[in-house]
C-alpha atoms as a PDB file:
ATOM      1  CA  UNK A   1     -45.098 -61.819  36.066  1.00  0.00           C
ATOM      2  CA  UNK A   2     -44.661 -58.212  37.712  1.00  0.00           C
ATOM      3  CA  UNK A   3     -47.973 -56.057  37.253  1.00  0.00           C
ATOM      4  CA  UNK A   4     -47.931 -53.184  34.842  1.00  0.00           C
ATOM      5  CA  UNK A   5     -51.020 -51.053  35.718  1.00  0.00           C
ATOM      6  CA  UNK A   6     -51.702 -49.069  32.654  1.00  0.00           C
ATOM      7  CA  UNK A   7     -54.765 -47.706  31.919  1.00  0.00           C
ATOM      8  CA  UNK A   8     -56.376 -51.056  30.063  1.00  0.00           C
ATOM      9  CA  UNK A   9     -54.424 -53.689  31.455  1.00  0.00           C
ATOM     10  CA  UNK A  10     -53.363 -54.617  34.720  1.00  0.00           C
ATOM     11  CA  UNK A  11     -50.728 -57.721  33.667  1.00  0.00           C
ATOM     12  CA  UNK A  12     -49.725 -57.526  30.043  1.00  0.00           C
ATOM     13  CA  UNK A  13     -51.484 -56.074  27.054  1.00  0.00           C
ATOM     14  CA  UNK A  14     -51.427 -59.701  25.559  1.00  0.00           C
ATOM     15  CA  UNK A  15     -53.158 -61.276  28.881  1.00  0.00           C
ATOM     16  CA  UNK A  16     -56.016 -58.594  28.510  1.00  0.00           C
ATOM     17  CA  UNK A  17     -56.275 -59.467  25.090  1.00  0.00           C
ATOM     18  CA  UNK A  18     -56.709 -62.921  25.302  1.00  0.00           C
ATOM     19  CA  UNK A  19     -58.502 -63.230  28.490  1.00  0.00           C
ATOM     20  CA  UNK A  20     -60.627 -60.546  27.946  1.00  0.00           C
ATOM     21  CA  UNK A  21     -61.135 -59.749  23.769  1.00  0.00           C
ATOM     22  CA  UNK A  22     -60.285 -62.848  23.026  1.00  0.00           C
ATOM     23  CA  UNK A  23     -61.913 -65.664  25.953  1.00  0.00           C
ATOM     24  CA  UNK A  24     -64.601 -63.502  27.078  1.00  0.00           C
ATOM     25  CA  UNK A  25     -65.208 -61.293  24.112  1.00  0.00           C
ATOM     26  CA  UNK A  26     -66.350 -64.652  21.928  1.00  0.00           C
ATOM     27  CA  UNK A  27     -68.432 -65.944  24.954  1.00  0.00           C
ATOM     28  CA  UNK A  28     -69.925 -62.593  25.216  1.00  0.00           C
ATOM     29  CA  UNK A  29     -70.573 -62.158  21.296  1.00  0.00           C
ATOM     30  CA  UNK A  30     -72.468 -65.574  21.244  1.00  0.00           C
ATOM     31  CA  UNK A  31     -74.468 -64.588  24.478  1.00  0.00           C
ATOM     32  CA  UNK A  32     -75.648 -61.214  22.336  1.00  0.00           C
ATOM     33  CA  UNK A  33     -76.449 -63.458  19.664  1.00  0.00           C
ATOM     34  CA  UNK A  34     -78.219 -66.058  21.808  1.00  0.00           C
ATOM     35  CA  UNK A  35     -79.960 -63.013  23.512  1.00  0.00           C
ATOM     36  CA  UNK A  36     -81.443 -61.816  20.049  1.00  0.00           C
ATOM     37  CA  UNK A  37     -82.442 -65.026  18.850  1.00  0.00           C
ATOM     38  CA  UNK A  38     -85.207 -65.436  22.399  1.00  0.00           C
ATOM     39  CA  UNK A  39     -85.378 -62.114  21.599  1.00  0.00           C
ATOM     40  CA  UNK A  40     -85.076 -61.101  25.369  1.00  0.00           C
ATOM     41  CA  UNK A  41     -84.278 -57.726  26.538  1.00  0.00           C
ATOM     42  CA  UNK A  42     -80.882 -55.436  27.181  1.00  0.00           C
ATOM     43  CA  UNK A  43     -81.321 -55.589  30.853  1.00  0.00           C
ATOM     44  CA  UNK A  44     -81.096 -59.814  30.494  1.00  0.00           C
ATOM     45  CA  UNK A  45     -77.630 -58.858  28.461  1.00  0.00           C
ATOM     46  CA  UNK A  46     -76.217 -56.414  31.080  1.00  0.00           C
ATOM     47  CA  UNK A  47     -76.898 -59.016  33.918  1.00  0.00           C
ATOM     48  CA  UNK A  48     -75.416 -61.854  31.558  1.00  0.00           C
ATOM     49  CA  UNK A  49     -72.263 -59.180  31.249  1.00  0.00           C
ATOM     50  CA  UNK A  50     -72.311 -58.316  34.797  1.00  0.00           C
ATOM     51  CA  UNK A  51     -71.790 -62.357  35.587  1.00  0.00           C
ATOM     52  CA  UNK A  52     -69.400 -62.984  32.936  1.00  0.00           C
ATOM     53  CA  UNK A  53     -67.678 -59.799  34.042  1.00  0.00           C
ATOM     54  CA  UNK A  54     -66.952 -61.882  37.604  1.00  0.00           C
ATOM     55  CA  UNK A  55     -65.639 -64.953  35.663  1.00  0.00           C
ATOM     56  CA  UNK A  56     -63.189 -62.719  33.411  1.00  0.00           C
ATOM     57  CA  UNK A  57     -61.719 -61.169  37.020  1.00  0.00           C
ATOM     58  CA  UNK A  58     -61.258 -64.588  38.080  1.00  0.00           C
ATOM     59  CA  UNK A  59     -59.030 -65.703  34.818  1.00  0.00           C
ATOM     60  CA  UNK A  60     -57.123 -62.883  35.527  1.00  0.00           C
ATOM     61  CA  UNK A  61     -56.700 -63.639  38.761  1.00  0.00           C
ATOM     62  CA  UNK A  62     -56.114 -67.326  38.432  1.00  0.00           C
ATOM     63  CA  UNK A  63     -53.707 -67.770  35.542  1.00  0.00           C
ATOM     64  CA  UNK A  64     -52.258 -64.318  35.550  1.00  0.00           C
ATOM     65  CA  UNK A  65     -51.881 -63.173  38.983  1.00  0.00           C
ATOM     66  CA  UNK A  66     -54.159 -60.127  38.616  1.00  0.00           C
ATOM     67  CA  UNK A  67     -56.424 -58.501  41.089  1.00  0.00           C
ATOM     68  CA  UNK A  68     -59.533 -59.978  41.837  1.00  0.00           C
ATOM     69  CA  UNK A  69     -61.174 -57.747  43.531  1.00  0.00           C
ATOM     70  CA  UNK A  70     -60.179 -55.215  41.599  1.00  0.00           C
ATOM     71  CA  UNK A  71     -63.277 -52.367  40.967  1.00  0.00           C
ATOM     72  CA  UNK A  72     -61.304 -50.339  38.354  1.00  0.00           C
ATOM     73  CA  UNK A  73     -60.301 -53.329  36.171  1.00  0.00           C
ATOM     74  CA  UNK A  74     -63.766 -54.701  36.316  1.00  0.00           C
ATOM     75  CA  UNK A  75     -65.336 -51.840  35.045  1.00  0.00           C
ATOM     76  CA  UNK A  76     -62.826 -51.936  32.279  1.00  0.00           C
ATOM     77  CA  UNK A  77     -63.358 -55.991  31.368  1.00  0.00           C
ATOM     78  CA  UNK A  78     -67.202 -54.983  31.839  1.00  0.00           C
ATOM     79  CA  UNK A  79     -67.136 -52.313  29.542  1.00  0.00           C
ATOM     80  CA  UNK A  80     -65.285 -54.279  26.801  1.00  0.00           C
ATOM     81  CA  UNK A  81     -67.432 -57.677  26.912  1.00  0.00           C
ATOM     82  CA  UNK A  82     -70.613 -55.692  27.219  1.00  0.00           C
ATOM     83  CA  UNK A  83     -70.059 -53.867  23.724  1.00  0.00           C
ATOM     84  CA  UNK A  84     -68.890 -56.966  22.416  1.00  0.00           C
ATOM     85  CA  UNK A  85     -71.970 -58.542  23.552  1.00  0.00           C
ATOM     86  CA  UNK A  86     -74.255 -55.370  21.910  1.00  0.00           C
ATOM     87  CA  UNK A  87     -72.472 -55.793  18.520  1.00  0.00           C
ATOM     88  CA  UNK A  88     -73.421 -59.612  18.131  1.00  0.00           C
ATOM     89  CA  UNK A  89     -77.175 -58.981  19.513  1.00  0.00           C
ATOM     90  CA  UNK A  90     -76.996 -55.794  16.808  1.00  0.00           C
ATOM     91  CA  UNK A  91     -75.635 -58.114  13.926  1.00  0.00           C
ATOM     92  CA  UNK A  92     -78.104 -60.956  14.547  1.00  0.00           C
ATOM     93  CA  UNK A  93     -80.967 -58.598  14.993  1.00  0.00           C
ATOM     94  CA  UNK A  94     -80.799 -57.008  11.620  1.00  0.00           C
ATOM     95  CA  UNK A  95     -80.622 -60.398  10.085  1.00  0.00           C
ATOM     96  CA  UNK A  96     -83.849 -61.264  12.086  1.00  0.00           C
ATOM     97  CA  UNK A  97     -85.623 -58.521  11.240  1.00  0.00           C
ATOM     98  CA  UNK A  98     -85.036 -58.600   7.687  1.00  0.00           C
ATOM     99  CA  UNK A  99     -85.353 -62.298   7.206  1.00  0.00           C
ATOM    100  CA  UNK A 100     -88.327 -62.746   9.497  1.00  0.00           C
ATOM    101  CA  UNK A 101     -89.934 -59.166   8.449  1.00  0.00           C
ATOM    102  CA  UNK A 102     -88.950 -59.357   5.024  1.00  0.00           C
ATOM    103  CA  UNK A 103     -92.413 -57.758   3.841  1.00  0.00           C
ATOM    104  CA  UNK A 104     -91.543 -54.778   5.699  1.00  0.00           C
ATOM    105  CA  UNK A 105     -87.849 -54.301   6.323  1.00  0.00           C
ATOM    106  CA  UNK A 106     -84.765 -54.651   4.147  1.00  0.00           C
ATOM    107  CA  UNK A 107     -81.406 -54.795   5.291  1.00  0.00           C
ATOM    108  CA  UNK A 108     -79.637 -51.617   5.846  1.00  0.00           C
ATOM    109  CA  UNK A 109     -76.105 -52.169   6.014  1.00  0.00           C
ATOM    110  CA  UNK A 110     -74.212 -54.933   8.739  1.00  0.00           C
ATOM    111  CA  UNK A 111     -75.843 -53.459  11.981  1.00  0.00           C
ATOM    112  CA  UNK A 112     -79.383 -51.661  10.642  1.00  0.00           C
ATOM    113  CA  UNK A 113     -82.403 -52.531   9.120  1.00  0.00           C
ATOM    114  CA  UNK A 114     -84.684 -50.274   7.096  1.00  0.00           C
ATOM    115  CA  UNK A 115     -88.080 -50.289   6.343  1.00  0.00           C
ATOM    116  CA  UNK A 116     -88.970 -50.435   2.757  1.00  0.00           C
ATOM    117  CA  UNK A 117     -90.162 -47.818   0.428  1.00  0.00           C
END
């Protein structure tokens, strides 16, 4: 498979989004969600990212002949898996805080929480 190099993708656009959206985007969105449910901080998430981050680099390197040590392309598969990662702690934290808080704050749309009047 001959590189391509664009700015998002250093194989194919399909390879970056299945290895990357796809594979590590659902591991990423349950570790968010596992992250708000011990209810452990953002730095525990980036270092969670930072390690899956290494793993995605690998898959690209192992079944699609990418670079693994590749900074640039890192940064980009970090980038993507770590926002994935922020929306599923952000969904499952509203529903924890107004399921568990329920006396105090309502739910304010998919990814907020309000307090009530």
């Amino acid at each position: 498979m001959e590189n391509q190099n664009t700015f998002l993708w250093e194989v194919t656009a399909w390879e970056f989004v299945f290895v990357t959206v796809i594979l590590a985007g659902g591991a990423a969105y349950l570790t968010g969600r596992a992250i708000a449910r011990t209810w452990q901080t953002n730095v525990t998430l980036i270092v969670y990212m930072l390690l899956l981050g290494c793993a995605t680099r690998f898959i690209h390197f192992a079944l699609f002949s990418g670079t693994l040590l590749s900074p640039y392309y890192y940064l980009i598969d970090f980038i993507v898996i770590t926002a994935i990662a922020f929306l599923g702690k952000r969904l499952t934290r509203a529903g924890q805080m107004a399921t568990q808080y329920s006396f105090e704050y309502r739910r304010s749309g998919s990814l907020g929480w309000a307090r009530k009047d």
